[in-house]
C-alpha atoms as a PDB file:
ATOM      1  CA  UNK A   1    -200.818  28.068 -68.787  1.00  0.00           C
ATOM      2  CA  UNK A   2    -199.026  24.764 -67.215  1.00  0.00           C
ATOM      3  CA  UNK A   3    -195.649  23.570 -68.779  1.00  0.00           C
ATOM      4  CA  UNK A   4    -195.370  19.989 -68.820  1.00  0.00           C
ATOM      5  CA  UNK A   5    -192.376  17.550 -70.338  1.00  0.00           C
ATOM      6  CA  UNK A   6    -192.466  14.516 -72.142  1.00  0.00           C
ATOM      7  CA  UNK A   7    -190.254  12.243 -70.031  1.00  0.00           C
ATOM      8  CA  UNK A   8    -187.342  11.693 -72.984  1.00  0.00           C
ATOM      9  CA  UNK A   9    -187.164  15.942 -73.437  1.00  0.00           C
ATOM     10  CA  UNK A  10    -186.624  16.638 -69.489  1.00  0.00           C
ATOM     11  CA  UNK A  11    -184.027  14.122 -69.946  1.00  0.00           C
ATOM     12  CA  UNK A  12    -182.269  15.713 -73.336  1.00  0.00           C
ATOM     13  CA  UNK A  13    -182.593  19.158 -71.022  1.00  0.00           C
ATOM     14  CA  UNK A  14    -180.637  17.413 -68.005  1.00  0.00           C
ATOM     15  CA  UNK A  15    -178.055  15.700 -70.268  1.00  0.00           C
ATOM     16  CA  UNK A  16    -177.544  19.117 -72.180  1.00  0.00           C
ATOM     17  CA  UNK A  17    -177.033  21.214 -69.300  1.00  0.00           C
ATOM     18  CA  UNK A  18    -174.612  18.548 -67.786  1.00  0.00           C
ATOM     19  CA  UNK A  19    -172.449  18.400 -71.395  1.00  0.00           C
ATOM     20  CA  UNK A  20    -172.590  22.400 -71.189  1.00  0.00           C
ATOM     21  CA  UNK A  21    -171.485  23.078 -67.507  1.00  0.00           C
ATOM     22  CA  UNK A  22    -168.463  20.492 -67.921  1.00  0.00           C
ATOM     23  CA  UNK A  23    -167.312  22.070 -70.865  1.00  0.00           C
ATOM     24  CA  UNK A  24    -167.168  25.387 -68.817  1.00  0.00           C
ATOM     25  CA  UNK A  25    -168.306  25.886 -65.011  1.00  0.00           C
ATOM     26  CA  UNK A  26    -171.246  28.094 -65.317  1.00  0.00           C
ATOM     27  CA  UNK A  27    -172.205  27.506 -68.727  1.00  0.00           C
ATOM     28  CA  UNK A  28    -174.795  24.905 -67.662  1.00  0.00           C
ATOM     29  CA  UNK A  29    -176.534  27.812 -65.605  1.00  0.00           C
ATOM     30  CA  UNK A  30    -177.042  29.868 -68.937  1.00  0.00           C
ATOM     31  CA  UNK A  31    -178.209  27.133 -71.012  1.00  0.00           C
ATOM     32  CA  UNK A  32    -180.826  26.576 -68.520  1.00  0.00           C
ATOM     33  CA  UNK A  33    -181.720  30.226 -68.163  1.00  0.00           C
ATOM     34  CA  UNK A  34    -181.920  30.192 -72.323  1.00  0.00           C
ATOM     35  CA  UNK A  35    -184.111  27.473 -72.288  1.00  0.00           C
ATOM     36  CA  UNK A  36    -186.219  29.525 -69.241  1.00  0.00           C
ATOM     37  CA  UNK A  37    -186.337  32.391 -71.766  1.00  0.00           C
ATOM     38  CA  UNK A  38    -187.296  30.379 -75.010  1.00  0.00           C
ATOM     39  CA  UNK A  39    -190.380  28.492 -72.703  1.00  0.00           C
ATOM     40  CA  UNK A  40    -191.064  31.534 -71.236  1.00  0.00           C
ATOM     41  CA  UNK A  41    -191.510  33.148 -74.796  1.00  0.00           C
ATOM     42  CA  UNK A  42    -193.836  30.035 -75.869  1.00  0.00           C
ATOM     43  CA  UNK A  43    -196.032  30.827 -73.049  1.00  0.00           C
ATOM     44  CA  UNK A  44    -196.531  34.104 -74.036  1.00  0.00           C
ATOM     45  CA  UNK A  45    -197.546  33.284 -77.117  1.00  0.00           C
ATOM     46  CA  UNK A  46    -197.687  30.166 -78.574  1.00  0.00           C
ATOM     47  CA  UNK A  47    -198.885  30.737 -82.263  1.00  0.00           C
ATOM     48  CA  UNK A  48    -196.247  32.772 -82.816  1.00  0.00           C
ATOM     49  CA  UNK A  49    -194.071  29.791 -83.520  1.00  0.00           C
ATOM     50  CA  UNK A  50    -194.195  27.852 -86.946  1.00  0.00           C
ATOM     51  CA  UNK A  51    -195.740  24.608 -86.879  1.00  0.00           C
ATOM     52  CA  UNK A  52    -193.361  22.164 -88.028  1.00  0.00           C
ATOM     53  CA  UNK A  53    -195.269  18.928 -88.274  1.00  0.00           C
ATOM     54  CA  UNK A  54    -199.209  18.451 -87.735  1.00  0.00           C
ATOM     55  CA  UNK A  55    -199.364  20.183 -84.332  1.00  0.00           C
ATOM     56  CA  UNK A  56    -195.896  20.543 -83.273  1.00  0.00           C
ATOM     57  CA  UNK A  57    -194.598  23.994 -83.227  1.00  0.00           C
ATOM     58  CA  UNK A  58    -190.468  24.941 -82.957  1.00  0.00           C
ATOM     59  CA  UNK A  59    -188.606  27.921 -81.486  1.00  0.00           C
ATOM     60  CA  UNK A  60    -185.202  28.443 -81.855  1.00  0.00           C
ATOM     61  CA  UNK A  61    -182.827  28.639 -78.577  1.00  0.00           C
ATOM     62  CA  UNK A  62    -181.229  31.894 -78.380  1.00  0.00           C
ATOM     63  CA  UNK A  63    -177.470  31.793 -78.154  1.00  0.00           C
ATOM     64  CA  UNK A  64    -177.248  27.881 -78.072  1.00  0.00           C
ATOM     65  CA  UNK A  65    -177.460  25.410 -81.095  1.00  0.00           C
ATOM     66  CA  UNK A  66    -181.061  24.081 -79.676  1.00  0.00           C
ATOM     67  CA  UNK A  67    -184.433  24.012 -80.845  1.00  0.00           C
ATOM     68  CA  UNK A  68    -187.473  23.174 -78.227  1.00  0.00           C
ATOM     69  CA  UNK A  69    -189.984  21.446 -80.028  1.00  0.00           C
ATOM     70  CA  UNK A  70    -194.095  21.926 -78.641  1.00  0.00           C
ATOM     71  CA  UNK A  71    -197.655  21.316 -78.712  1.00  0.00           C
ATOM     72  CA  UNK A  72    -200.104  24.049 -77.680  1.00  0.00           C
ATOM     73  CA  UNK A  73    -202.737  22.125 -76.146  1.00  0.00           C
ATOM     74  CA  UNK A  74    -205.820  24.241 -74.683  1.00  0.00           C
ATOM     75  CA  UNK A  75    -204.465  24.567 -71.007  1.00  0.00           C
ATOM     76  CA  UNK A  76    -200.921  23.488 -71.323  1.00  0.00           C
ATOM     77  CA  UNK A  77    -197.684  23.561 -73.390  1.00  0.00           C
ATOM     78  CA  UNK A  78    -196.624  20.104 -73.668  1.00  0.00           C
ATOM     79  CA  UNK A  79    -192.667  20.531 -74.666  1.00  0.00           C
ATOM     80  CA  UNK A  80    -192.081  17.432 -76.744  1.00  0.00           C
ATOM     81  CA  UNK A  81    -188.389  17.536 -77.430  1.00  0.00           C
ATOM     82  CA  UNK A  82    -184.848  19.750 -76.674  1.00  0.00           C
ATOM     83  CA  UNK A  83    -182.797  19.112 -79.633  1.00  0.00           C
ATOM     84  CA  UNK A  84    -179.171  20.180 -80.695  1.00  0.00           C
ATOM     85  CA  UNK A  85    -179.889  21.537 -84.108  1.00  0.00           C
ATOM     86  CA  UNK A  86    -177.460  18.391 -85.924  1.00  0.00           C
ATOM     87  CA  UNK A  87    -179.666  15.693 -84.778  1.00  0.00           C
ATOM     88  CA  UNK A  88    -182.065  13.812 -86.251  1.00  0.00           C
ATOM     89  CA  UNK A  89    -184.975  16.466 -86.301  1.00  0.00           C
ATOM     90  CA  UNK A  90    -187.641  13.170 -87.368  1.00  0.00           C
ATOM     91  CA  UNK A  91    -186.506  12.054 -84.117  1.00  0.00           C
ATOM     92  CA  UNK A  92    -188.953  13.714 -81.830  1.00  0.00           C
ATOM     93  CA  UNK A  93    -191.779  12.833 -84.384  1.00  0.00           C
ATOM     94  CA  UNK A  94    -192.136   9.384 -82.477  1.00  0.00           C
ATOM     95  CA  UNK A  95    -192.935  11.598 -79.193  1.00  0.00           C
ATOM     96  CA  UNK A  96    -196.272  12.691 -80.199  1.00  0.00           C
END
């Protein structure tokens, strides 16, 4: 199953690992490898996730304040939004 970004989430996933590695070197690295984890868990099995909106499902970032927001579409995961978990979570909803 394919993995594909909306254009505004790839760019909430650069801008978050930037914010985390220059509050400490390194800490960039394991954000990414979190988020690597989270989509790799989605992949695996997409259901599994509650469906927050219509057909948008969430997971919840392990060890980071993030949620990664998704649509199971028949032959790809279409990862909607990144979000810190104090933001606006309506704000994705125009992403759809």
């Amino acid at each position: 199953m394919s993995i594909r970004f909306h254009l505004e989430a790839e760019r909430e996933f650069f801008d978050a690992i930037s914010w985390y590695e220059h509050q400490r070197k390194g800490l960039g690295a394991e954000f990414l490898l979190c988020i690597d984890e989270s989509i790799e868990r989605i992949k695996s099995n997409p259901q599994m996730y509650p469906l927050v909106d219509n057909q948008i499902r969430r997971i919840v970032v392990r060890r980071f304040p993030f949620a990664v927001f998704f649509e199971d579409k028949e032959s790809e995961i279409r990862i909607i939004g990144i979000f810190h978990s104090r933001r606006d979570p309506d704000h994705w909803k125009s992403r759809k």
